[in-house]
C-alpha atoms as a PDB file:
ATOM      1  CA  UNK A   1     -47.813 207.926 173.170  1.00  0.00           C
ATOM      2  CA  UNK A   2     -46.534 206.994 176.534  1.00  0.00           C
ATOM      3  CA  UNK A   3     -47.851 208.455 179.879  1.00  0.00           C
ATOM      4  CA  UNK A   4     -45.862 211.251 180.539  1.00  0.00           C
ATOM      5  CA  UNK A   5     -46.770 211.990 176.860  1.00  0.00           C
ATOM      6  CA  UNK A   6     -50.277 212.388 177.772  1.00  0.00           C
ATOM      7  CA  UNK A   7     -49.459 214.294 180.931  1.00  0.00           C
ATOM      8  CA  UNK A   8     -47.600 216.586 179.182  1.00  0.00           C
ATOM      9  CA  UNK A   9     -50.287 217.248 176.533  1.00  0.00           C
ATOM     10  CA  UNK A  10     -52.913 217.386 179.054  1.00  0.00           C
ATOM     11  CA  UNK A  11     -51.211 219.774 181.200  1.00  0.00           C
ATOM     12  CA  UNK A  12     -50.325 222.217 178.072  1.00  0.00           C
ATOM     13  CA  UNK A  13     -53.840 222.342 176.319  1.00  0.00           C
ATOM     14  CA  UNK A  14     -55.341 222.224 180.066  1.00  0.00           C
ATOM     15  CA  UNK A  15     -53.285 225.289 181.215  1.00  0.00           C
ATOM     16  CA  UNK A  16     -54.264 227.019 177.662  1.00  0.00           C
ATOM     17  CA  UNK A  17     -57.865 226.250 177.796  1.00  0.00           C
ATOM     18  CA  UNK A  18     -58.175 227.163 181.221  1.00  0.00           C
ATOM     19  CA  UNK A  19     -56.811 230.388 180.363  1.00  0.00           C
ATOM     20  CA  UNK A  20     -59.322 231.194 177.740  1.00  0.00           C
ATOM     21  CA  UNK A  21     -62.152 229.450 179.760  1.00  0.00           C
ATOM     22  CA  UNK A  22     -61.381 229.791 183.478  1.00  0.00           C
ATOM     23  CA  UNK A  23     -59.601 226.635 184.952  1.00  0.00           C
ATOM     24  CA  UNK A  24     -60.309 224.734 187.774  1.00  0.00           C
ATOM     25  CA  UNK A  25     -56.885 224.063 189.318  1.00  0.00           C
ATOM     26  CA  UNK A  26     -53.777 222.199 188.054  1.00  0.00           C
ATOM     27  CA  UNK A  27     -54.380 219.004 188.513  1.00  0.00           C
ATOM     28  CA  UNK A  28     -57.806 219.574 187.280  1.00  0.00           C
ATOM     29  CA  UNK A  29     -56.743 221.058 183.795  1.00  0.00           C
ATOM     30  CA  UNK A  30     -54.411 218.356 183.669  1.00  0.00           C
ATOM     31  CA  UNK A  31     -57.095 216.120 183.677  1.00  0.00           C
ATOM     32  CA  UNK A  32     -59.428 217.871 181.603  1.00  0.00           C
ATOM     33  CA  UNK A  33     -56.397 218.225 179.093  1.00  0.00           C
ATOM     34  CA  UNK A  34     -56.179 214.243 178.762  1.00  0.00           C
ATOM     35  CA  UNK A  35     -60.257 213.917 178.590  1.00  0.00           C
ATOM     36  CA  UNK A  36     -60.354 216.882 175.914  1.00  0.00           C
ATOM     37  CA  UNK A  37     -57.838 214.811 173.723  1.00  0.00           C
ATOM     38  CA  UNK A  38     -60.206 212.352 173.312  1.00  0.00           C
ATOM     39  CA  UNK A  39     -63.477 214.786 173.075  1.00  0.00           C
ATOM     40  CA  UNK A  40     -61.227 216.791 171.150  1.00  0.00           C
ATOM     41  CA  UNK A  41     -60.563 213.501 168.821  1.00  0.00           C
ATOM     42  CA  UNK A  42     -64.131 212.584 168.969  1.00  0.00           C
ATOM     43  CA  UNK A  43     -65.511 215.982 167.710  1.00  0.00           C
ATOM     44  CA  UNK A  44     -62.844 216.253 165.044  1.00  0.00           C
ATOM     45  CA  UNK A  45     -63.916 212.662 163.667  1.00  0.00           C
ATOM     46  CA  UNK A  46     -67.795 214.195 163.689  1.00  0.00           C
ATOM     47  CA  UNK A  47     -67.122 216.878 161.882  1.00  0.00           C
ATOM     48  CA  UNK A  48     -64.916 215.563 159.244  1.00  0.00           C
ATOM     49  CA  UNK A  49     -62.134 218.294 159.870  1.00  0.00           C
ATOM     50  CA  UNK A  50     -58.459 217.753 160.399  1.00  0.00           C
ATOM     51  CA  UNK A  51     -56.370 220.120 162.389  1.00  0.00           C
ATOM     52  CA  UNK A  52     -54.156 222.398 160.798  1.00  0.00           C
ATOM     53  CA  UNK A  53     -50.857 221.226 162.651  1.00  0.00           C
ATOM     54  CA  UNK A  54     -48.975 217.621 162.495  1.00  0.00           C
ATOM     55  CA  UNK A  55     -47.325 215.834 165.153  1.00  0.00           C
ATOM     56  CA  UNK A  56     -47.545 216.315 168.865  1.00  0.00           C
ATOM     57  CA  UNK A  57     -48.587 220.613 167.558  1.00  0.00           C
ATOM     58  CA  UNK A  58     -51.604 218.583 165.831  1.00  0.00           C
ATOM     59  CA  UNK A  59     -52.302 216.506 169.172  1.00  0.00           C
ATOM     60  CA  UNK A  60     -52.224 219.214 171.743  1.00  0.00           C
ATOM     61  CA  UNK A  61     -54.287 221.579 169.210  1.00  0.00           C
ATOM     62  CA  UNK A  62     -56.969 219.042 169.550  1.00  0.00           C
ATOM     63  CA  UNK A  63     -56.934 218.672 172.765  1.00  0.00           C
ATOM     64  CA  UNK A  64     -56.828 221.828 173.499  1.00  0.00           C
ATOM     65  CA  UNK A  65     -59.903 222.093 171.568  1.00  0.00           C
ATOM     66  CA  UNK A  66     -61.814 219.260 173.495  1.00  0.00           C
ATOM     67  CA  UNK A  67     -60.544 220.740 176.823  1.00  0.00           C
ATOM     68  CA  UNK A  68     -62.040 224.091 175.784  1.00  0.00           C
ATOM     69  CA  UNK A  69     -65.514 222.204 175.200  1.00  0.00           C
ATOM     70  CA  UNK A  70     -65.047 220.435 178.064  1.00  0.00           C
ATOM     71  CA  UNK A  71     -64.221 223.052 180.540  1.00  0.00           C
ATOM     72  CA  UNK A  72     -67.357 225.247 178.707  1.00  0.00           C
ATOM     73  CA  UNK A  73     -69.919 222.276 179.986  1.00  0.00           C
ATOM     74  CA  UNK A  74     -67.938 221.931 183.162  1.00  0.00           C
ATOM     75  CA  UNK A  75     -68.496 225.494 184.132  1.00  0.00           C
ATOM     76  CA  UNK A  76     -72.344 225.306 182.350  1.00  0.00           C
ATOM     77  CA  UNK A  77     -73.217 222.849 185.223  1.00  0.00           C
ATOM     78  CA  UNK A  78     -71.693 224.259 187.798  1.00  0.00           C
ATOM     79  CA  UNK A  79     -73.524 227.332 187.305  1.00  0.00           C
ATOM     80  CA  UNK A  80     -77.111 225.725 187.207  1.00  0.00           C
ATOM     81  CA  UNK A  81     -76.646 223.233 190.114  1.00  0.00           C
ATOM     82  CA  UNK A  82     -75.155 226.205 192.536  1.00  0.00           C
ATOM     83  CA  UNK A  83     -71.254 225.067 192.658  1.00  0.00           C
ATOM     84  CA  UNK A  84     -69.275 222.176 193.305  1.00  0.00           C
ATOM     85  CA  UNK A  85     -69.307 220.316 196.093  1.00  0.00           C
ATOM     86  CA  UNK A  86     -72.640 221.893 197.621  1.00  0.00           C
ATOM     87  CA  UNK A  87     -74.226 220.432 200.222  1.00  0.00           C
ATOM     88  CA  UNK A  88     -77.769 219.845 200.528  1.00  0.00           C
END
């Protein structure tokens, strides 16, 4: 897949998993999108599952997946350590 490839899949199961998790800003779910592809891949691969969809469906399914995961621990720490970006 080329870049905007990856952009576009990372800003579609970003968006998506931020609306079922809470986002944290475009660019961020963009991000998180592209990192849960590959979390998303990772966990499949573990588990011995497959996704139910082929083609670019099949790619942003599982990345939607890892972004959900992702965005889960995301918001996990930010809970315990008191927030992004606090100062000590």
């Amino acid at each position: 897949m080329d870049l905007l490839t990856w952009i576009i899949v990372g800003l579609v199961a970003g968006v998506l998993a931020g609306l079922v998790v809470g986002g944290v800003g475009l660019l961020g779910d963009i991000i998180v999108g592209i990192v849960g592809a590959f979390v998303g891949g990772w966990l499949f691969r573990q588990l011995g599952v497959t996704t139910p969809f082929s083609g670019l469906a099949g790619t942003i399914f599982t990345a939607f997946v890892g972004a959900v995961v992702l965005l889960f621990l995301l918001h996990a720490l930010h809970r315990r350590r008191g927030g992004y970006g606090r100062r000590r």
